[in-house]
N, C-alpha and C. Protein backbone atom coordinates (compact mmCIF):
# COMPACT_ATOMS: atom_id res chain seq x y z
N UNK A 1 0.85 -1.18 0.00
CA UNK A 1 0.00 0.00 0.00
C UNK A 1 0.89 1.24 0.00
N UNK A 2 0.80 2.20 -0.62
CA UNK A 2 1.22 3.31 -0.80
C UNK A 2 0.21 4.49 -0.20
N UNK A 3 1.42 5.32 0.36
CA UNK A 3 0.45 6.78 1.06
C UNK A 3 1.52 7.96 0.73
N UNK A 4 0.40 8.86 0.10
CA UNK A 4 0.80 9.89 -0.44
C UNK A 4 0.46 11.24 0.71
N UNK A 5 1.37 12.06 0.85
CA UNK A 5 0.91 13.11 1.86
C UNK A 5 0.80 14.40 1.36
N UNK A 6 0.10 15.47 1.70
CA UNK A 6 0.18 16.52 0.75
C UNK A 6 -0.22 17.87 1.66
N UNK A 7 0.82 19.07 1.68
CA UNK A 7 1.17 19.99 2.19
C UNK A 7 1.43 19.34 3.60
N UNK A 8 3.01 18.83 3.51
CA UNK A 8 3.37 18.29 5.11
C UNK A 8 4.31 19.21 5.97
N UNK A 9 3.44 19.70 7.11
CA UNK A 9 4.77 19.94 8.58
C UNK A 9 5.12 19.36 9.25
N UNK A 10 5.34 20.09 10.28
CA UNK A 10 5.97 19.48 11.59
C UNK A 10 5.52 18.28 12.17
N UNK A 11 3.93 18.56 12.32
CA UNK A 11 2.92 18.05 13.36
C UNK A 11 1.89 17.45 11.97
N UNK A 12 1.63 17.73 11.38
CA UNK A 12 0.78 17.03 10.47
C UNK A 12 0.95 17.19 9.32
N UNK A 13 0.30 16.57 8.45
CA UNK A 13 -0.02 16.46 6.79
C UNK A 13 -1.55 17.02 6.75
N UNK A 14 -1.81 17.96 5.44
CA UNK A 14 -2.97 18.80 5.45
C UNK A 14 -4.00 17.41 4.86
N UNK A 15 -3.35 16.69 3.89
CA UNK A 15 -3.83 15.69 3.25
C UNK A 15 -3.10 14.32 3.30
N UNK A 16 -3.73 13.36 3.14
CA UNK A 16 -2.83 12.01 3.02
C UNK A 16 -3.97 11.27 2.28
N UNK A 17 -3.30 10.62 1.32
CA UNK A 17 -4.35 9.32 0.45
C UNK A 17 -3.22 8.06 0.74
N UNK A 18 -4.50 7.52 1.22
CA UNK A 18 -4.06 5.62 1.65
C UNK A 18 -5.30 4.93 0.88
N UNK A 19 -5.01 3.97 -0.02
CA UNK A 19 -6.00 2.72 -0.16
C UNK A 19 -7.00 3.94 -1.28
N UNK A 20 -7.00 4.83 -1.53
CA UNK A 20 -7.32 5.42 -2.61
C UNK A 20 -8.24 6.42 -2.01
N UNK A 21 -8.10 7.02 -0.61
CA UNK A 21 -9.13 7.84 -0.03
C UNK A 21 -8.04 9.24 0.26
N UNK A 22 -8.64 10.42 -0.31
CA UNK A 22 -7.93 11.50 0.54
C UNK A 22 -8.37 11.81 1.91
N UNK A 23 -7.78 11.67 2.54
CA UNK A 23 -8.02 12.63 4.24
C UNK A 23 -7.84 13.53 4.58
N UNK A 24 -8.53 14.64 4.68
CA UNK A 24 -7.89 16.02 4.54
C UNK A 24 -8.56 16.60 6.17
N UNK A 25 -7.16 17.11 6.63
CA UNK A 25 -6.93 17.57 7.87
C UNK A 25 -8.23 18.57 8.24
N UNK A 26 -8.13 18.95 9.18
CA UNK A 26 -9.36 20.33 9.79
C UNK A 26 -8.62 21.47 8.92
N UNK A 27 -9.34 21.74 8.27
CA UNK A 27 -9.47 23.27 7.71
C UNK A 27 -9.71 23.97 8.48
N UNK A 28 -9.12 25.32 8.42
CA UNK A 28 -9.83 26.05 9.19
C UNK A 28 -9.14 28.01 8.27
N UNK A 29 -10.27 28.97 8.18
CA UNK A 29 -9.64 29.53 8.01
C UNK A 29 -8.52 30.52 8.04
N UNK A 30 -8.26 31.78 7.04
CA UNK A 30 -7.43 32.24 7.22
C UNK A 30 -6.74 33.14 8.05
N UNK A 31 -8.57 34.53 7.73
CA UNK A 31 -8.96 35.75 8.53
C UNK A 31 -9.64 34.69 9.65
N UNK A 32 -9.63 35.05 10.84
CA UNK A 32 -9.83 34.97 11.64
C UNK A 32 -11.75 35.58 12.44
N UNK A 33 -11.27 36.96 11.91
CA UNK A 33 -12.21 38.01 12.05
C UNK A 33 -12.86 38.27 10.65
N UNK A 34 -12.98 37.22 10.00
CA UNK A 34 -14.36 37.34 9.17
C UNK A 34 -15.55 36.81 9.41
N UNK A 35 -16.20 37.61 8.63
CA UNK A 35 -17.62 36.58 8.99
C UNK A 35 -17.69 34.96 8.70
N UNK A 36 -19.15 34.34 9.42
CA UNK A 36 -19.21 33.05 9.35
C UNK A 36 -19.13 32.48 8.29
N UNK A 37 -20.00 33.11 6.47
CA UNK A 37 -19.95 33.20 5.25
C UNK A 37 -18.77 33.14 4.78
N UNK A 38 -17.93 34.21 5.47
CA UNK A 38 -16.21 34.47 4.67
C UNK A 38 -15.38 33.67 4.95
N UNK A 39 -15.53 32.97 6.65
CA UNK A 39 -14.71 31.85 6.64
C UNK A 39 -14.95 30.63 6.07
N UNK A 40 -16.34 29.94 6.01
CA UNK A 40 -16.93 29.04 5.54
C UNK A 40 -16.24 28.52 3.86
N UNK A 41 -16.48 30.16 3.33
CA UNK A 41 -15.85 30.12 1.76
C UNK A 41 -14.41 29.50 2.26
N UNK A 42 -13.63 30.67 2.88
CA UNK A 42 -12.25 30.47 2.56
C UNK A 42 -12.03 28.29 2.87
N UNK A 43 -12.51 28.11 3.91
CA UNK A 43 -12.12 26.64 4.84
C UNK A 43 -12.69 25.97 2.52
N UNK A 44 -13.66 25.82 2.46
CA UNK A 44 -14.08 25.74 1.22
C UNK A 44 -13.58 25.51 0.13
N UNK A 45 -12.69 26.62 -0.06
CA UNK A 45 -11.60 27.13 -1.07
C UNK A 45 -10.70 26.05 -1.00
N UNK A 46 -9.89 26.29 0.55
CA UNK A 46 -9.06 25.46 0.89
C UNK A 46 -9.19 23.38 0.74
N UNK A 47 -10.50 23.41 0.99
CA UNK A 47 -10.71 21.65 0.73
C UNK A 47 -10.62 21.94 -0.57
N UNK A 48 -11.06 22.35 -1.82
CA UNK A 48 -10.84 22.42 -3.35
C UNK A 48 -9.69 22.40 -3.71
N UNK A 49 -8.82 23.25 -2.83
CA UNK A 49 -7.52 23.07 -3.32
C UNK A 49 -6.49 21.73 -3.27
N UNK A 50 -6.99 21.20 -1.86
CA UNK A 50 -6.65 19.58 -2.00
C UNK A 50 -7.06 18.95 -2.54
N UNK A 51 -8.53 19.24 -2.98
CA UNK A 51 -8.91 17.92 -3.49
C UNK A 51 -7.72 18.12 -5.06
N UNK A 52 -7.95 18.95 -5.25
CA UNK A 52 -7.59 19.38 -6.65
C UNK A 52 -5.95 18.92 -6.92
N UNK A 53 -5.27 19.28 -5.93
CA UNK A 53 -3.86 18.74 -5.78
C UNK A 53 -3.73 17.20 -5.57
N UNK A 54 -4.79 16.48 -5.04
CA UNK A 54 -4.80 15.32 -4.87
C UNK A 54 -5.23 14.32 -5.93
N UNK A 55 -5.84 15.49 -7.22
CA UNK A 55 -6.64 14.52 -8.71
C UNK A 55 -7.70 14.47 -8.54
N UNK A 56 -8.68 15.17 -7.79
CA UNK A 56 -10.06 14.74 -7.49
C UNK A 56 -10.63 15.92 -7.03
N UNK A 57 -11.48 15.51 -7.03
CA UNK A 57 -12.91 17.16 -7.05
C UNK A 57 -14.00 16.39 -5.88
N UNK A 58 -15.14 17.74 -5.73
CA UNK A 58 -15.62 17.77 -4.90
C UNK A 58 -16.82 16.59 -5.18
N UNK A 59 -16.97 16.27 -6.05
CA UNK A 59 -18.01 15.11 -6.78
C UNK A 59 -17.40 13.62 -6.21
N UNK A 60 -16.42 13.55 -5.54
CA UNK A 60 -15.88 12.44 -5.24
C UNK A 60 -15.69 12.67 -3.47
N UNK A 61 -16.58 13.34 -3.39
CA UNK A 61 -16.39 13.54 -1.34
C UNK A 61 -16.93 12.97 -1.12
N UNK A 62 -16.42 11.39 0.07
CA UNK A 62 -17.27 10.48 0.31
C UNK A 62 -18.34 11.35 1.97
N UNK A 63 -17.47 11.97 2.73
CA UNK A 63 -17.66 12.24 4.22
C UNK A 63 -17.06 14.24 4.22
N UNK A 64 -17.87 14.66 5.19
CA UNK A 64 -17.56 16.18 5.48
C UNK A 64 -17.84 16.06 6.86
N UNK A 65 -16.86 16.16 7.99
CA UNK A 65 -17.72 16.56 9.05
C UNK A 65 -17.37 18.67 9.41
N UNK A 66 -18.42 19.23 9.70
CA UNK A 66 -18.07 20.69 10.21
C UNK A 66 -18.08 20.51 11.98
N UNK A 67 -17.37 21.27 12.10
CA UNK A 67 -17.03 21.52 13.50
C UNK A 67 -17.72 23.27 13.42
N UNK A 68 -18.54 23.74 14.58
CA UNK A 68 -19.30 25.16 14.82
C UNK A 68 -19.06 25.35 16.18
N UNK A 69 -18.11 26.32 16.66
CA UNK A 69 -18.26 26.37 18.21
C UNK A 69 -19.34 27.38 18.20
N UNK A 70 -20.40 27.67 18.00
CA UNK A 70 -21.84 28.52 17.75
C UNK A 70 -22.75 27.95 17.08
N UNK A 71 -23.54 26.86 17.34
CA UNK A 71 -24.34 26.47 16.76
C UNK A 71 -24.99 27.16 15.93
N UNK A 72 -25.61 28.25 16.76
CA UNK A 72 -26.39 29.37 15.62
C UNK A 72 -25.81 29.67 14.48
N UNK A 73 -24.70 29.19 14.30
CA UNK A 73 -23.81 29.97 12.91
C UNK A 73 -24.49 28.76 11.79
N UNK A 74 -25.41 27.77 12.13
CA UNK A 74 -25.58 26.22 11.18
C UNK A 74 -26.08 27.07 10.09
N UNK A 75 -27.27 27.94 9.73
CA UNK A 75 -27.59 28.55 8.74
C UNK A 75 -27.31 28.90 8.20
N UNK A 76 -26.02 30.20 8.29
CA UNK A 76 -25.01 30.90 7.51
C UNK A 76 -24.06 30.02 7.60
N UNK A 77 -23.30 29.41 7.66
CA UNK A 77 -22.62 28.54 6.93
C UNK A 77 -23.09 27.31 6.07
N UNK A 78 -24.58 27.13 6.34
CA UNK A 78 -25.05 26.30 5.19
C UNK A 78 -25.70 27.32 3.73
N UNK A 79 -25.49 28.49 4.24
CA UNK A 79 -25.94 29.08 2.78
C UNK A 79 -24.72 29.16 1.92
N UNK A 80 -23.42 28.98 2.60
CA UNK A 80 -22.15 28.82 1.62
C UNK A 80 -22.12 27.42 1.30
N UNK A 81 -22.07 26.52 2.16
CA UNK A 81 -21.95 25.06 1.76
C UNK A 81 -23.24 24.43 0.32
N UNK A 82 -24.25 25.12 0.60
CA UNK A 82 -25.27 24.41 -0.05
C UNK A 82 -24.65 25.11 -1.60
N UNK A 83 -24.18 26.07 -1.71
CA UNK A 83 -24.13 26.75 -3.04
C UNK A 83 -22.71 26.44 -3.70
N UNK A 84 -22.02 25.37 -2.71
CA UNK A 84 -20.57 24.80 -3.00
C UNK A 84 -20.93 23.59 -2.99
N UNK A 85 -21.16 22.99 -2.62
CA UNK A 85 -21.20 21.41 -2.63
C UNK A 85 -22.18 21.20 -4.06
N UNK A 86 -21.66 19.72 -4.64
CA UNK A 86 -22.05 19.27 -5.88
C UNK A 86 -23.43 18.60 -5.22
N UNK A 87 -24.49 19.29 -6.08
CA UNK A 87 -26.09 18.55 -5.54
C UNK A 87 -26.26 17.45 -6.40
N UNK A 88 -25.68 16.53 -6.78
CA UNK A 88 -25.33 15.37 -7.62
C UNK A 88 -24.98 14.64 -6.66
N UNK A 89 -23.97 14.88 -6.38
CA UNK A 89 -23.27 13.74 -5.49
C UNK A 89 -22.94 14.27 -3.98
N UNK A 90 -23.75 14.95 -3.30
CA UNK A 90 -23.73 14.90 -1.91
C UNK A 90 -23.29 13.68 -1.06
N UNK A 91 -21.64 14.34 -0.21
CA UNK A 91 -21.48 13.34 0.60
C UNK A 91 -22.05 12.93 2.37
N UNK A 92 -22.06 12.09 2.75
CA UNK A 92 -22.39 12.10 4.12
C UNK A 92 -21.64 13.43 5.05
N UNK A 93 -22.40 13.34 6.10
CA UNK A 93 -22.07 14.88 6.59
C UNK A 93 -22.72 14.83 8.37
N UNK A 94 -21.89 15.17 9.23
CA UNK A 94 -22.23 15.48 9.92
C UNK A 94 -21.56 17.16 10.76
N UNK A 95 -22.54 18.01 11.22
CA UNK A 95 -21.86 18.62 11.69
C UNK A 95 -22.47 19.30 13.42
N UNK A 96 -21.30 19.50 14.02
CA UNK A 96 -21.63 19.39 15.75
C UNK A 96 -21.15 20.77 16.05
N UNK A 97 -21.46 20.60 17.43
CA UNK A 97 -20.95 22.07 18.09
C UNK A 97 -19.89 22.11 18.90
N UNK A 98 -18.38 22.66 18.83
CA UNK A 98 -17.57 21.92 19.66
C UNK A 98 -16.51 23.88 19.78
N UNK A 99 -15.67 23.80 20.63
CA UNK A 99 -15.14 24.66 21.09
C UNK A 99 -13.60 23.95 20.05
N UNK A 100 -13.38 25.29 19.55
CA UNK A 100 -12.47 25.43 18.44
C UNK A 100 -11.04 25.66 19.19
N UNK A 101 -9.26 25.58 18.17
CA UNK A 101 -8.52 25.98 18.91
C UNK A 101 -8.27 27.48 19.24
N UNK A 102 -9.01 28.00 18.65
CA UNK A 102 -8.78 29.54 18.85
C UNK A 102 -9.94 30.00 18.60
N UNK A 103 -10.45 31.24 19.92
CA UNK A 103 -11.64 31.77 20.13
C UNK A 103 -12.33 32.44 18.85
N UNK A 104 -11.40 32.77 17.84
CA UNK A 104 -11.88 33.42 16.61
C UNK A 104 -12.14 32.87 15.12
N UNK A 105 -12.20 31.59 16.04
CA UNK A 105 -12.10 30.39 14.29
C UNK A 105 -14.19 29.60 14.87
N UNK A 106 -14.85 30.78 13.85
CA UNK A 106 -16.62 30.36 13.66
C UNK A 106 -16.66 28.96 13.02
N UNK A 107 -15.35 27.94 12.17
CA UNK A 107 -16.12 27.01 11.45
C UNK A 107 -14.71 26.50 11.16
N UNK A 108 -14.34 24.77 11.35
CA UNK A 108 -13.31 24.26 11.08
C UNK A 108 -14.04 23.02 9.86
N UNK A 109 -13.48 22.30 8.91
CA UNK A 109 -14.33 20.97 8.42
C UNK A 109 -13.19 20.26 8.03
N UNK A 110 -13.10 18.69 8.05
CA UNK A 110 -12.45 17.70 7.93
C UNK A 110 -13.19 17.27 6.60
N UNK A 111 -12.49 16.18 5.47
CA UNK A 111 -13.48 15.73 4.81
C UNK A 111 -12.45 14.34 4.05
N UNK A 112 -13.39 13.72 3.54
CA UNK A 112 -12.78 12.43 3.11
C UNK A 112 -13.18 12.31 1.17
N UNK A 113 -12.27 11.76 0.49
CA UNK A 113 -13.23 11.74 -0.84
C UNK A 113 -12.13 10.51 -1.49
N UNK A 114 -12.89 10.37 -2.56
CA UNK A 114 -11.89 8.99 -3.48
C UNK A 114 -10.90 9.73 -4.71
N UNK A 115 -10.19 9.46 -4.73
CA UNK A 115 -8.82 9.67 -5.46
C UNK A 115 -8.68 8.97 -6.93
């Protein structure tokens, strides 16, 4: 079996494909102090860009989970997600309410897809 890693540091790999699945680390975004919408995009942006570096697009996301330390934020960040995600091939999804590493990060997401 071969595993490919992609944008690697210290402490982690942003991505890794094993057995033909990408795993792509918690996103999270850039600005800090943007809105829930602006980060949502950017975290967004950022899974596209792996998938994309990895050979694969968003039509091949098997799993998304979002992390919201504000529940209330579920709406506005689903008005970015719903208008990004492929309505073809919607992957499984869960998303919870959990206390983030830094007080100014509204929306982190992990996601899984085939390669």
């Amino acid at each position: 079996m071969s595993i490919k890693r992609y944008q690697v540091g210290s402490r982690m790999s942003q991505g890794v494909v094993a057995n033909g699945v990408l795993h792509i680390a918690g996103q999270v975004p850039n600005d800090r102090k943007a809105s829930i919408e602006n980060q949502t995009k950017d975290v967004l942006a950022k899974i596209d860009a792996l998938l994309s570096e990895a050979g694969t697009d968003k039509s091949k996301l098997v799993a998304v989970n979002v992390f919201l330390p504000n529940i209330v934020d579920f709406d506005a960040m689903n008005s970015v997600y719903d208008a990004w995600i492929d309505p073809a091939n919607p992957p499984a999804r869960a998303c919870v309410e959990a206390r983030l590493a830094d007080p100014d990060l509204r929306v982190e997401m992990t996601a899984m897809a085939l390669v």
